[in-house]
Protein backbone atom coordinates (compact mmCIF):
# COMPACT_ATOMS: atom_id res chain seq x y z
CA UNK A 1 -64.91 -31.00 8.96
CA UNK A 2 -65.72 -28.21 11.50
CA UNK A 3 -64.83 -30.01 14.97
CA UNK A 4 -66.73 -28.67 18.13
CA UNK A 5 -65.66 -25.80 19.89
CA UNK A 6 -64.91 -26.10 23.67
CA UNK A 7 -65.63 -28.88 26.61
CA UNK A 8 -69.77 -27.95 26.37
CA UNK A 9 -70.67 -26.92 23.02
CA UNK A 10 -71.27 -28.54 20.00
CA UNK A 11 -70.98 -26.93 16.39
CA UNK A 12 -70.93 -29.72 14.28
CA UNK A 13 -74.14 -30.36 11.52
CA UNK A 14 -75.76 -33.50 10.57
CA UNK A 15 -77.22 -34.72 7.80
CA UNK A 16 -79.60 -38.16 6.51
CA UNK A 17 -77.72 -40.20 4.12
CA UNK A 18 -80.61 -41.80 1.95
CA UNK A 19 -80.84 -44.34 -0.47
CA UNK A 20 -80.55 -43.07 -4.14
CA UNK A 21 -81.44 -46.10 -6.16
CA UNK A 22 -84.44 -46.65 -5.22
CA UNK A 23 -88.41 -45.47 -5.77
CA UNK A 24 -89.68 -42.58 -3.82
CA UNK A 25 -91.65 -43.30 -0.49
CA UNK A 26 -94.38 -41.42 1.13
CA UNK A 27 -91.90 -39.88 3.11
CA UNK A 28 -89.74 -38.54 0.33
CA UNK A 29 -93.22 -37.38 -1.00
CA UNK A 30 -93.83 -35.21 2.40
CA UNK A 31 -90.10 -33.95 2.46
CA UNK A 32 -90.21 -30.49 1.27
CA UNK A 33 -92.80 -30.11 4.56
CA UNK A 34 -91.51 -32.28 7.11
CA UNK A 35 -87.69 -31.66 6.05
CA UNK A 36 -87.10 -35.10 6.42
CA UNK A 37 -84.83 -35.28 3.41
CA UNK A 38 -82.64 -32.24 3.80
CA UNK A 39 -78.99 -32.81 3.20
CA UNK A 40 -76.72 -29.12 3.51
CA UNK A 41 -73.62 -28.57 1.49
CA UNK A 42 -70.76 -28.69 4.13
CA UNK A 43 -70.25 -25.49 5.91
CA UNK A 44 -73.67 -23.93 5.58
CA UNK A 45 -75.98 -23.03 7.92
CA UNK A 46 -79.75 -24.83 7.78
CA UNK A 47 -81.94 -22.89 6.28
CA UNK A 48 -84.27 -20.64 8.51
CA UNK A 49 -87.39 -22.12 8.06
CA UNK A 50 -86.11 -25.25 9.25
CA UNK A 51 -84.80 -24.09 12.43
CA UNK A 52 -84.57 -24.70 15.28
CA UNK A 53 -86.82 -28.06 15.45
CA UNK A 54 -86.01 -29.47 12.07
CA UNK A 55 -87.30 -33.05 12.68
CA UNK A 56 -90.60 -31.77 15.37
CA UNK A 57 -92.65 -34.15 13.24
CA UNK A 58 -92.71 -37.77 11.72
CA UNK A 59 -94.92 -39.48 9.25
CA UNK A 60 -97.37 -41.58 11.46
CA UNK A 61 -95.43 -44.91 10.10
CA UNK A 62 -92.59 -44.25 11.83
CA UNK A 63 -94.73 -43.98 15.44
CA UNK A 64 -97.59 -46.08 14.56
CA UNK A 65 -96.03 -49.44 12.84
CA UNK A 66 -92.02 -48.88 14.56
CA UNK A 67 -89.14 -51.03 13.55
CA UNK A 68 -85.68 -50.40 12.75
CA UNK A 69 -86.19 -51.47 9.48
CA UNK A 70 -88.73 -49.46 8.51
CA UNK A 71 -87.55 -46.42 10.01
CA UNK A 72 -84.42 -47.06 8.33
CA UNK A 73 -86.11 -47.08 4.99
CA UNK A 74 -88.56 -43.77 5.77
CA UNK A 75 -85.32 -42.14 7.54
CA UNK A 76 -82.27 -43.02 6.44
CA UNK A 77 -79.27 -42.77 8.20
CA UNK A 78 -77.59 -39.84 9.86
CA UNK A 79 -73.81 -38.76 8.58
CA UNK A 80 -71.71 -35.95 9.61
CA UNK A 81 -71.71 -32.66 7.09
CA UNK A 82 -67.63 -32.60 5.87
CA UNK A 83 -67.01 -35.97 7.29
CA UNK A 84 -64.29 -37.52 4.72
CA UNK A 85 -63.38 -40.50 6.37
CA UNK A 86 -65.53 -43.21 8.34
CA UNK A 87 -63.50 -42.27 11.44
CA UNK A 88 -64.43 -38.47 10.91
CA UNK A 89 -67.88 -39.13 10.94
CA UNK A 90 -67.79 -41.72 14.32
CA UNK A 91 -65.83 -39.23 16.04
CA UNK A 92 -69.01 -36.55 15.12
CA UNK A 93 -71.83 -39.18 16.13
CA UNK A 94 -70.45 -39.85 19.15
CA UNK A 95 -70.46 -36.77 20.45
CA UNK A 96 -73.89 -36.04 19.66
CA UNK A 97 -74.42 -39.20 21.45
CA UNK A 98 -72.95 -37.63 24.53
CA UNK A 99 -75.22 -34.50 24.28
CA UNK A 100 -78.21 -36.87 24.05
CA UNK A 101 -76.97 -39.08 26.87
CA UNK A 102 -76.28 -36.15 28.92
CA UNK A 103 -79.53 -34.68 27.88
CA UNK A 104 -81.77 -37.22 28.92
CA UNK A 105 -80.09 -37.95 32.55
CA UNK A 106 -80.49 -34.14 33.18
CA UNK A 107 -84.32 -34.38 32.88
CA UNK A 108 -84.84 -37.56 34.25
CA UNK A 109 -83.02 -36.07 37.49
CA UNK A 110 -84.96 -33.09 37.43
CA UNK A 111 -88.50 -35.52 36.85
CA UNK A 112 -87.13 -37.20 40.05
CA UNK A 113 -86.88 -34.37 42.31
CA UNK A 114 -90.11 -33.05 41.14
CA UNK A 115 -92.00 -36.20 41.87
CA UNK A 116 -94.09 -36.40 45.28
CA UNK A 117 -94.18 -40.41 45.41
CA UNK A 118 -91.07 -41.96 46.57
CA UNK A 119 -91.76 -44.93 44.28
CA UNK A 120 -91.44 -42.79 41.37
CA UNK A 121 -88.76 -40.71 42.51
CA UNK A 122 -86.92 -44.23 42.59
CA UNK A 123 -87.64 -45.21 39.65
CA UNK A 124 -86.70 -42.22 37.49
CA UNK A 125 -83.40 -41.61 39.66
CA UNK A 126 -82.41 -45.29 39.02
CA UNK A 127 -83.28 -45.13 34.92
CA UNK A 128 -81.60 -41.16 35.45
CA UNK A 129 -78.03 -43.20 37.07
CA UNK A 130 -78.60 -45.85 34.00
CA UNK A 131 -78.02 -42.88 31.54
CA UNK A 132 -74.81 -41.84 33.31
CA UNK A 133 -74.20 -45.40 32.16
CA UNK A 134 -74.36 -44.89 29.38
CA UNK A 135 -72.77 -41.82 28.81
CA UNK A 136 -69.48 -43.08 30.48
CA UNK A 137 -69.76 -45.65 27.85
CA UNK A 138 -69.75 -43.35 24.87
CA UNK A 139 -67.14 -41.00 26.10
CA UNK A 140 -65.38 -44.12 26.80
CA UNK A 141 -65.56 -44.32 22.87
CA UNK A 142 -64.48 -40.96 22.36
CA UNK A 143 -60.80 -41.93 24.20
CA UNK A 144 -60.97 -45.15 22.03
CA UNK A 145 -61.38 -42.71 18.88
CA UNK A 146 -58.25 -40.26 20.03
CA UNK A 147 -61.31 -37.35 19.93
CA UNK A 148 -61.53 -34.64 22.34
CA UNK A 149 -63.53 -35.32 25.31
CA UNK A 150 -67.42 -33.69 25.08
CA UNK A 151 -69.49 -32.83 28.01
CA UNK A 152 -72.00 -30.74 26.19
CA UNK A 153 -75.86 -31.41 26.35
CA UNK A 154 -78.00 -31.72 23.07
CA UNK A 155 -79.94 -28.34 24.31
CA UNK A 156 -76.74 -26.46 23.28
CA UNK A 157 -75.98 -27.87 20.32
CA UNK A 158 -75.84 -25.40 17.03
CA UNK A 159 -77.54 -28.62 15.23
CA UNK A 160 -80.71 -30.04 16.74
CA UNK A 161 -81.40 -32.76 14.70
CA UNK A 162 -81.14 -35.42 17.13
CA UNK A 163 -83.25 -33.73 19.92
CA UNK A 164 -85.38 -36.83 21.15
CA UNK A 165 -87.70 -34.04 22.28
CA UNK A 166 -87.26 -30.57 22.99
CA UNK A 167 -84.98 -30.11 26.50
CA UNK A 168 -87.30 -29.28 28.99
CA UNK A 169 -86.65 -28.48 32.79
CA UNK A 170 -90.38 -28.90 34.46
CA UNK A 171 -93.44 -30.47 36.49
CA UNK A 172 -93.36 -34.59 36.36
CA UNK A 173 -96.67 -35.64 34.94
CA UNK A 174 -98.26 -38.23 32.99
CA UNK A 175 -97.74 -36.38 29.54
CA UNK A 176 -93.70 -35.74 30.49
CA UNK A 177 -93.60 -39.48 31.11
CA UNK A 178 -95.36 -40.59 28.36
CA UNK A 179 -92.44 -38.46 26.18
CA UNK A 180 -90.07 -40.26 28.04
CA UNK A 181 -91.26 -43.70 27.23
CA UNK A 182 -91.56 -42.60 23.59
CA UNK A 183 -87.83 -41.89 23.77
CA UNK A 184 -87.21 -45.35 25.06
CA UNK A 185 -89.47 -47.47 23.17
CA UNK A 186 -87.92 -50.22 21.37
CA UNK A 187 -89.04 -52.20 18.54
CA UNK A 188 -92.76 -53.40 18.25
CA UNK A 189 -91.40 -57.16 18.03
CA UNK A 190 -90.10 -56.27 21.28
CA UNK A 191 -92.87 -54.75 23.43
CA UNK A 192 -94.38 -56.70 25.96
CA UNK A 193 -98.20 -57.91 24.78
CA UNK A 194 -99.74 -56.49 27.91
CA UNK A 195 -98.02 -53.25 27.45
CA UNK A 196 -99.25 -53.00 23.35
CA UNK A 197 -103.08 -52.11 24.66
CA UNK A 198 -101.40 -48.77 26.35
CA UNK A 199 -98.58 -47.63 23.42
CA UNK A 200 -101.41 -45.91 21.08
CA UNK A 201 -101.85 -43.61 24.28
CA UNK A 202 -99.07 -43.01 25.34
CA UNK A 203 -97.68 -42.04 21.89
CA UNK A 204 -100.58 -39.98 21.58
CA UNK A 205 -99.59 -37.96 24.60
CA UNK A 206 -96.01 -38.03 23.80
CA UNK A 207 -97.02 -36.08 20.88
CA UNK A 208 -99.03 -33.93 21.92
CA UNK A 209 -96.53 -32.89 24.95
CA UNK A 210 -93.20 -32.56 22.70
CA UNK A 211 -93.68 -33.66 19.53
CA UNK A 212 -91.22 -36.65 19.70
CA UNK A 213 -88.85 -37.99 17.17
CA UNK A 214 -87.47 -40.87 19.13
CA UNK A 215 -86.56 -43.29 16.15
CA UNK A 216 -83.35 -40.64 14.96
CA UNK A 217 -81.93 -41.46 18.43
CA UNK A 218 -82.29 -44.95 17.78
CA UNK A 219 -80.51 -44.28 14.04
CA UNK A 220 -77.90 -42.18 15.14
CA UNK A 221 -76.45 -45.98 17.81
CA UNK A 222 -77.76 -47.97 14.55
CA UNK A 223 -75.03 -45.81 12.05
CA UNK A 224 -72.60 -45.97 15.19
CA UNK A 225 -72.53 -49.79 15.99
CA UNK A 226 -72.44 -50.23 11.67
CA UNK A 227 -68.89 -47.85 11.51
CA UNK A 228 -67.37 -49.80 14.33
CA UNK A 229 -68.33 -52.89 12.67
CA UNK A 230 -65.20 -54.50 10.79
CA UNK A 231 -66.63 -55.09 7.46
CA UNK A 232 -69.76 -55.22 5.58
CA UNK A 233 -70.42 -59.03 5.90
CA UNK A 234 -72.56 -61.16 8.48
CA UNK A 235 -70.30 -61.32 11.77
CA UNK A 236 -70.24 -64.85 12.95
CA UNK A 237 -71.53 -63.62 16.67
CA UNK A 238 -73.26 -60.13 16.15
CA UNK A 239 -74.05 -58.62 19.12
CA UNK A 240 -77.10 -56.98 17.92
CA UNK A 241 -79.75 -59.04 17.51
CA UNK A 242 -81.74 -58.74 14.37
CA UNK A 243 -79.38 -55.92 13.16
CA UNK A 244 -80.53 -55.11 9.62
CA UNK A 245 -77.53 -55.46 7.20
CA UNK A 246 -79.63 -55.44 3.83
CA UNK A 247 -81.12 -52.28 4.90
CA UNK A 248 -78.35 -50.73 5.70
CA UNK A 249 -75.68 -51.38 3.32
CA UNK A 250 -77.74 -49.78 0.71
CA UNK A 251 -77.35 -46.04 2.85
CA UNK A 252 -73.91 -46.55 3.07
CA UNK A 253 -70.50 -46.22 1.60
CA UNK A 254 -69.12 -49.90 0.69
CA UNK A 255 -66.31 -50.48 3.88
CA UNK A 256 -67.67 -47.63 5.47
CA UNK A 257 -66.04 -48.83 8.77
CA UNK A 258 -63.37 -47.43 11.43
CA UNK A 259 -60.31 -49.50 10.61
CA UNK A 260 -58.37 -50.09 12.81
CA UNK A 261 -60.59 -49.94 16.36
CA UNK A 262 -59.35 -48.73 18.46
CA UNK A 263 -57.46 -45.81 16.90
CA UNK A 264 -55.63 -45.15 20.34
CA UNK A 265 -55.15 -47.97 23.27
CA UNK A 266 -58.13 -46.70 25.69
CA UNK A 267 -57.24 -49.46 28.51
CA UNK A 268 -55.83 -46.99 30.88
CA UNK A 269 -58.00 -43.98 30.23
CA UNK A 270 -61.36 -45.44 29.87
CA UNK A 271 -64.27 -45.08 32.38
CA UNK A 272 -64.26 -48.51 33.69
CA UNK A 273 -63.88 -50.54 36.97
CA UNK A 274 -63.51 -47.19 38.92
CA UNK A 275 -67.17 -46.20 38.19
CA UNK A 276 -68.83 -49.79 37.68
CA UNK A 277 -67.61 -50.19 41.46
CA UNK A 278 -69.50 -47.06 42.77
CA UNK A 279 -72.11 -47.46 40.33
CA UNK A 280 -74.09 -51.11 41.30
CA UNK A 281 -75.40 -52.90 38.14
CA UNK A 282 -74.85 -49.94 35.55
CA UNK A 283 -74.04 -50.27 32.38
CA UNK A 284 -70.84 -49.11 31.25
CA UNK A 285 -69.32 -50.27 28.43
CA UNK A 286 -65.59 -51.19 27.92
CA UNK A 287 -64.16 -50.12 24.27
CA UNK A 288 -60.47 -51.66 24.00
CA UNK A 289 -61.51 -54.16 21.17
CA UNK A 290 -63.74 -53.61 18.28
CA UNK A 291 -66.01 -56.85 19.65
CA UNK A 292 -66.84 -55.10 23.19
CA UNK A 293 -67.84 -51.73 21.65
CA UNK A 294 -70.21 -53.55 19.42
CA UNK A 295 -71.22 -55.03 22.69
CA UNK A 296 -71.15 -52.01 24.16
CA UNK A 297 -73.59 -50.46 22.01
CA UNK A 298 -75.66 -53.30 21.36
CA UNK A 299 -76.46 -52.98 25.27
CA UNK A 300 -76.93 -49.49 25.75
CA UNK A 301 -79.53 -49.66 22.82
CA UNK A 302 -80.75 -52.92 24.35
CA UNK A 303 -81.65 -50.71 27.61
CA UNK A 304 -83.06 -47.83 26.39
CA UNK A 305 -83.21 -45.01 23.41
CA UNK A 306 -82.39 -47.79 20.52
CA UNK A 307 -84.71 -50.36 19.05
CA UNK A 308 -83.58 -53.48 20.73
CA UNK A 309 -84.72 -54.69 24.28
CA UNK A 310 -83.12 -56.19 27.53
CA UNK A 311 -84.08 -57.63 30.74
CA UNK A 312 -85.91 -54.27 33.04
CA UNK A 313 -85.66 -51.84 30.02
CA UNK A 314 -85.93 -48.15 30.56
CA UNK A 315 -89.44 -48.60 28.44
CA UNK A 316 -91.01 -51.19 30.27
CA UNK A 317 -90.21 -49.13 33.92
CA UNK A 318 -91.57 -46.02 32.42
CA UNK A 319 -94.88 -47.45 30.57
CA UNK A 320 -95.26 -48.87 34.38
CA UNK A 321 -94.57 -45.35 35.81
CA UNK A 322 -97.09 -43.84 32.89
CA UNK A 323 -100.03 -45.86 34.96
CA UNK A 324 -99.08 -44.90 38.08
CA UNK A 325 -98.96 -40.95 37.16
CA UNK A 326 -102.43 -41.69 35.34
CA UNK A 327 -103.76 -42.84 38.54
CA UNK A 328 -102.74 -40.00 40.95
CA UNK A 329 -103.98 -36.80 40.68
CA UNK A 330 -101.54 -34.95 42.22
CA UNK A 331 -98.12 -36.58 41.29
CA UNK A 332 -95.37 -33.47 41.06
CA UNK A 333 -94.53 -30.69 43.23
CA UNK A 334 -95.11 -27.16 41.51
CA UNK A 335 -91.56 -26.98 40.34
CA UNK A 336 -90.62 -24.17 37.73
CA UNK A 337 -90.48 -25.14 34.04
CA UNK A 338 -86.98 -24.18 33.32
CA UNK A 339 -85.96 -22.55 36.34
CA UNK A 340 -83.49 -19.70 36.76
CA UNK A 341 -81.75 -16.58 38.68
CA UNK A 342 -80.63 -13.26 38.57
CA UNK A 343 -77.00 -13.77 38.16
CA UNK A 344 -76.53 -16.96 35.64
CA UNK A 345 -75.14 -17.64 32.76
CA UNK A 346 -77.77 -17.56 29.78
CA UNK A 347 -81.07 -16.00 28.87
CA UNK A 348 -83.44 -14.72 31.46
CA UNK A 349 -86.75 -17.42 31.43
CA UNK A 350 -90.13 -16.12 32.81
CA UNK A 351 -90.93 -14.40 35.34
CA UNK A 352 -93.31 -17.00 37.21
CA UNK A 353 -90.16 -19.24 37.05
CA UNK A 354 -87.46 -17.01 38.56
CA UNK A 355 -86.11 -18.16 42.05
CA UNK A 356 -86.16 -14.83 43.62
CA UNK A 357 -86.40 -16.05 47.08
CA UNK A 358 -82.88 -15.09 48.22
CA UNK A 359 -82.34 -18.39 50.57
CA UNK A 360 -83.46 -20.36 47.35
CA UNK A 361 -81.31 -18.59 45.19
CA UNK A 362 -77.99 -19.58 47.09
CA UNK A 363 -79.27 -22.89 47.44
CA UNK A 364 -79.60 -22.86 43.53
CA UNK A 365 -76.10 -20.96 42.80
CA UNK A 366 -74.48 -23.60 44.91
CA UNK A 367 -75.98 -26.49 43.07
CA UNK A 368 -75.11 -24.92 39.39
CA UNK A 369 -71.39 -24.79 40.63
CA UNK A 370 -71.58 -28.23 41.91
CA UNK A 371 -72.93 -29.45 38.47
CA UNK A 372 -69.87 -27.76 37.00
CA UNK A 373 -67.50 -29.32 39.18
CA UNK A 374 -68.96 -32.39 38.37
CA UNK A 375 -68.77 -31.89 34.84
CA UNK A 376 -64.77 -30.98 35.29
CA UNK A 377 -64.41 -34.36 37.31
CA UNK A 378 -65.25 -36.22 34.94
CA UNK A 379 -63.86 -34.69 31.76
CA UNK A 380 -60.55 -34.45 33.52
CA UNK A 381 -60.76 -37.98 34.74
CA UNK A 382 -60.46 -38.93 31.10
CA UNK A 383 -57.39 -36.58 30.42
CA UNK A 384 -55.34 -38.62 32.87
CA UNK A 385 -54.44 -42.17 32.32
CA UNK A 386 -53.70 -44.72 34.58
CA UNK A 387 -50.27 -45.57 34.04
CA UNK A 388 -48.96 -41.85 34.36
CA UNK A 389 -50.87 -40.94 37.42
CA UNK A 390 -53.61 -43.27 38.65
CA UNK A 391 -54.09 -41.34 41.80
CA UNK A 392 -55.71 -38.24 40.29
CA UNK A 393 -58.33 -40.47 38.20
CA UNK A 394 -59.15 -41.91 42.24
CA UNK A 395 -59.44 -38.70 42.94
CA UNK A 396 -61.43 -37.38 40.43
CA UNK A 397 -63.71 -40.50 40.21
CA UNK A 398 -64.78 -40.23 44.33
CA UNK A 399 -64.87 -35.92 43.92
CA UNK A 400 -67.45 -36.83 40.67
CA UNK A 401 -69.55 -39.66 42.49
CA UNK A 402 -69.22 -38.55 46.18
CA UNK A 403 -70.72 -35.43 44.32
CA UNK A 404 -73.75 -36.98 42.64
CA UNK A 405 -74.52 -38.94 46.02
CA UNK A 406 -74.13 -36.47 48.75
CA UNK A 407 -73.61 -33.08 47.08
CA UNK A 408 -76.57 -32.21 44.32
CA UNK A 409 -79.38 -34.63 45.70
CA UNK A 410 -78.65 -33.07 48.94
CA UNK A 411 -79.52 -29.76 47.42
CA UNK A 412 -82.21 -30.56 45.19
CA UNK A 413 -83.99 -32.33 47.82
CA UNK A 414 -84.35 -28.85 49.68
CA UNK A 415 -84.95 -26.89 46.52
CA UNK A 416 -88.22 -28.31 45.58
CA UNK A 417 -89.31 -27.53 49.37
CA UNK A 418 -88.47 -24.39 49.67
CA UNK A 419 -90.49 -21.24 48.64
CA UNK A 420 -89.29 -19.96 44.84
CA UNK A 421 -90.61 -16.33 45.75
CA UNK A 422 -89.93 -14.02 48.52
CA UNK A 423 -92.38 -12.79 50.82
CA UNK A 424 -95.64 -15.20 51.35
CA UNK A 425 -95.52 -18.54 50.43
CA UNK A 426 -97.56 -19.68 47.65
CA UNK A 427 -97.12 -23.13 47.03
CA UNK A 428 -94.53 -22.42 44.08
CA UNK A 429 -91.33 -24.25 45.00
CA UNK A 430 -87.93 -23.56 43.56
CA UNK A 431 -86.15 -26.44 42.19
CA UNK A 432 -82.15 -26.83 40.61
CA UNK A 433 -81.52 -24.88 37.09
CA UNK A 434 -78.96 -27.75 35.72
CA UNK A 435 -77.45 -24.81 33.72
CA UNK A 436 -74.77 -25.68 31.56
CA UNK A 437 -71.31 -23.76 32.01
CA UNK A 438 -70.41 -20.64 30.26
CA UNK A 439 -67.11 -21.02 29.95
CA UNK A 440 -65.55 -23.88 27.60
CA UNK A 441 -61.81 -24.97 28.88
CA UNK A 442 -60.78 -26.83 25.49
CA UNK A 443 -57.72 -28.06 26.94
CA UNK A 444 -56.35 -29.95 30.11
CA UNK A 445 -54.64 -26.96 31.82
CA UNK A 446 -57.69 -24.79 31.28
CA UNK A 447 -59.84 -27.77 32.80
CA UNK A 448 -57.65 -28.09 35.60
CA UNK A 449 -57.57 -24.22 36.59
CA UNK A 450 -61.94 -23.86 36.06
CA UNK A 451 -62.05 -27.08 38.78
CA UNK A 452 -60.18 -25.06 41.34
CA UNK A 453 -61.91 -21.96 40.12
CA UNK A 454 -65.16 -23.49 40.72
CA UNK A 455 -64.41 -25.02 44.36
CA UNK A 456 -63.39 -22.17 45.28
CA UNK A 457 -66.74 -20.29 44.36
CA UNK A 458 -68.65 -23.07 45.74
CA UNK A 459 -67.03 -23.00 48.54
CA UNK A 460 -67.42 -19.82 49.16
CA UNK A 461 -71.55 -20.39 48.68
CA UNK A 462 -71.70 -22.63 51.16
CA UNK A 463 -70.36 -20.42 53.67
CA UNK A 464 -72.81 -17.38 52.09
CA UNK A 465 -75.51 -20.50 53.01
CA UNK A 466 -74.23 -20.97 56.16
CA UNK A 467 -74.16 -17.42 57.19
CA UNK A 468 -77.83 -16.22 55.75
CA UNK A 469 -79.89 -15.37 58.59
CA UNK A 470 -83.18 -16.44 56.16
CA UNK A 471 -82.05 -20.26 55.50
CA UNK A 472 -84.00 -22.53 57.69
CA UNK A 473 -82.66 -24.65 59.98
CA UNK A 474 -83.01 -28.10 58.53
CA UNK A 475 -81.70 -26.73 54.98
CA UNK A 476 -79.14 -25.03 56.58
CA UNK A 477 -77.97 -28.77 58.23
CA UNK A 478 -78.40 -30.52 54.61
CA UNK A 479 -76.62 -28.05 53.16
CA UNK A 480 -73.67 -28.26 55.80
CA UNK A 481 -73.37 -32.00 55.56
CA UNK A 482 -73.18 -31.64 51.45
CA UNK A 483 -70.88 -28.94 51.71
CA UNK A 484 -68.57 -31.29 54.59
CA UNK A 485 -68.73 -34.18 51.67
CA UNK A 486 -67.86 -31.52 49.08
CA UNK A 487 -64.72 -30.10 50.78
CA UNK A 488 -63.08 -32.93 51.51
CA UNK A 489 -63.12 -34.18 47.46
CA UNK A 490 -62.01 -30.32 47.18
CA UNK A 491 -59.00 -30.86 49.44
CA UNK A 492 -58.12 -34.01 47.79
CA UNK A 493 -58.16 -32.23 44.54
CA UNK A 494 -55.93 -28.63 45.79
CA UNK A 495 -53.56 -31.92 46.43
CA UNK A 496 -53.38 -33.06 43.48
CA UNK A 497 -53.07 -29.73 41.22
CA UNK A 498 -52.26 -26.86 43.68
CA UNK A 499 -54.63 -24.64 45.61
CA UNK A 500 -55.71 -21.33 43.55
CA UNK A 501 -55.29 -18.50 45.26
């Protein structure tokens, strides 16, 4: 099995175990156009004319009448191209798991900063700090599984199959929201009557904004809960409620489960008490028994992007927010859709959408190396363990979250009022670019030497920032406050591994 390839990319395919024995459904009937059937020989490429957005579309059941069951039975079940062993193929679907955990909290952030209201900047920041949840929890799983630690997001994946919707940097409107509740939406059995009377619109707009395919999402925790599951029998106390057994054993191997879970002790290297502190009443799962990943799972998919429900779901918050955005005609500042600068990593986007203002730019620069030293926080949090030196995972943990607090919403809140382009203003406002690292450290020495790489660059930013004649006062004072937060996590740090020259 081809395994990914650095800390932020992803190279592994997918593919939809279906049933063999039984008849063929109206979905197997629309295959050959929908490519919902389409299962590659290991190691080759998808075809071209099913790239990039293999899965853009979805027979109307699977939006209109939506169960687990059902999409089961149009679907299938996802499996990892080369995967030999059930512990091969967890160790793939968990990391695409991360991409589409990381994925999602990226452009709920961005929705948040881009939204006028302060209501609604609340709401999508607190559902945005849910996702970090929940991708603590699943790279949690990845230490329990003795795999290498992912930080990639499902926009640079080689295999887009389980894109809930195409990554998107951009304005905060009605239609973005309703593709976010599509995402989320759980089970029919499960959504509120009072909210039923709205879902036909809202899906209709989630459509016709992104085309979304939110039940693989919801397949991809169902195949993961069923391989950490201990056998192929009723569990006396399953965590999931309602999870469908029948359905699934028939798209599965017989004792297709990881045996035994965990493969390595996780107790001292998970994300746990550390981050549940900082974080106030998000989930994040513990993994150091086979019972609390179940329940670990069973949560996250209880909250949001799975078919199961909990108490304040991330559906029910954003069908609520879908009203509100209805109601207000003019609900998002005139961010850029997928911003950028001359100078980053990656493909030039258009030209309308280039922060060219030069006070802007910095602002933006800074913010992209902050994301990055983020990133290397917390992937290097996980490389340490308690036992050997609980001090650095502190350290790491406060330079990660003292980050996310007072560091990148510090900056972002200036972006999106500050002019994109130079010369007169225009209304345009520049907003932060979220782009994902260049460079992939694959090891804990080359993770180590990018952090102090990094704050040394972003230090050096903040004092281009500082010293630009164009910066305006008040962003010039929120950026010196973020930057006084910042370099004292990056002192802590040069203590820990050794300033770099």
């Amino acid at each position: 099995m081809e395994d990914r390839k650095g800390l932020y990319r992803n190279n592994m395919q997918s593919a939809w175990r279906r049933p063999q024995l039984r008849e063929p459904t109206f979905a197997d009937r629309l295959s050959s156009v929908l490519a919902l059937d389409f299962r590659p020989m290991a190691g080759r490429p998808l075809p071209a004319e099913v790239q990039p957005r293999t899965f853009s579309i979805e027979p109307a059941a699977v939006l209109d009448a939506y169960s687990l069951r059902e999409a089961i039975r149009l679907l299938g079940l996802p499996s990892i191209v080369g995967a030999n062993t059930p512990l091969d193929e967890l160790r793939g679907l968990v990391q695409f798991a991360v991409t589409v955990e990381h994925g999602l909290m990226v452009q709920y952030l961005y929705a948040s900063y881009a939204a006028k209201d302060s209501n609604s900047r609340d709401v999508l920041r607190s559902i945005a700090i849910e996702e970090m949840g929940h991708l603590l929890t699943v790279l949690n799983l990845l230490v329990a599984l003795d795999a290498p630690i992912h930080m990639g997001r499902y926009d640079a994946n080689l295999d887009r199959i389980f894109d809930p919707f195409p990554f998107k940097l951009e304005k905060v409107t009605a239609e973005v929201i309703a593709k976010f509740t599509a995402c989320e939406r759980p089970d029919d059995q499960h959504v509120d009557p009072e909210e039923r009377p709205l879902l036909p619109e809202i899906l209709d707009a989630a459509r016709k904004s992104a085309g979304v395919t939110p039940a693989r999402v919801g397949l991809l925790y169902t195949k993961i809960y069923w391989l950490l599951r201990p056998t192929d029998d009723p569990l006396p106390n399953e965590p999931w409620h309602d999870y469908p057994l029948d359905e699934i054993i028939k798209e599965c191997p017989k004792d297709w489960h990881v045996r035994p879970f965990p493969v390595t002790n996780p107790a001292d290297r998970e994300g746990g008490e550390p981050w549940k502190n900082q974080l106030s009443d998000v989930l994040v799962g513990s993994v150091t028994s086979a019972e609390e990943a179940l329940q670990g799972i069973a949560g996250l998919t209880a909250q949001g992007e799975g078919f199961g429900a909990g108490n304040d779901a991330h559906f029910d918050r954003f069908v609520a927010l879908y009203s509100t955005f209805k109601q207000n005609p003019d609900p998002t500042r005139a961010v850029p859709k997928d911003p950028w600068y001359q100078g980053a990593a990656g493909a030039q986007g258009e030209a309308a959408d280039e922060i060219s203002s030069e006070p802007a730019r910095l602002l933006a620069i800074a913010f992209d190396q902050l994301y990055e030293f983020l990133l290397l926080s917390i992937a290097i949090f996980f490389d340490h363990s308690d036992s050997q030196n609980p001090n650095a995972r502190k350290v790491l943990t406060a330079a990660a979250l003292g980050g996310m607090k007072r560091c990148i919403g510090a900056l972002a809140r200036q972006l999106v009022n500050m002019d994109r382009h130079a010369g007169t203003p225009d209304g345009r406002s520049a907003a932060p670019c979220f782009k994902l690292p260049a460079d992939s450290p694959e090891d804990a020495t080359g993770r180590k030497l990018r952090l102090l790489e990094v704050a040394n660059l972003c230090a050096k930013t903040g004092n281009d920032i500082a010293a630009h004649p164009d910066v305006p006062l008040l962003v010039r004072a929120a950026a010196k406050d973020a930057f006084k937060e910042f370099n004292k996590h990056k002192q802590a740090i040069e203590q820990l591994f050794g300033p770099m020259a």
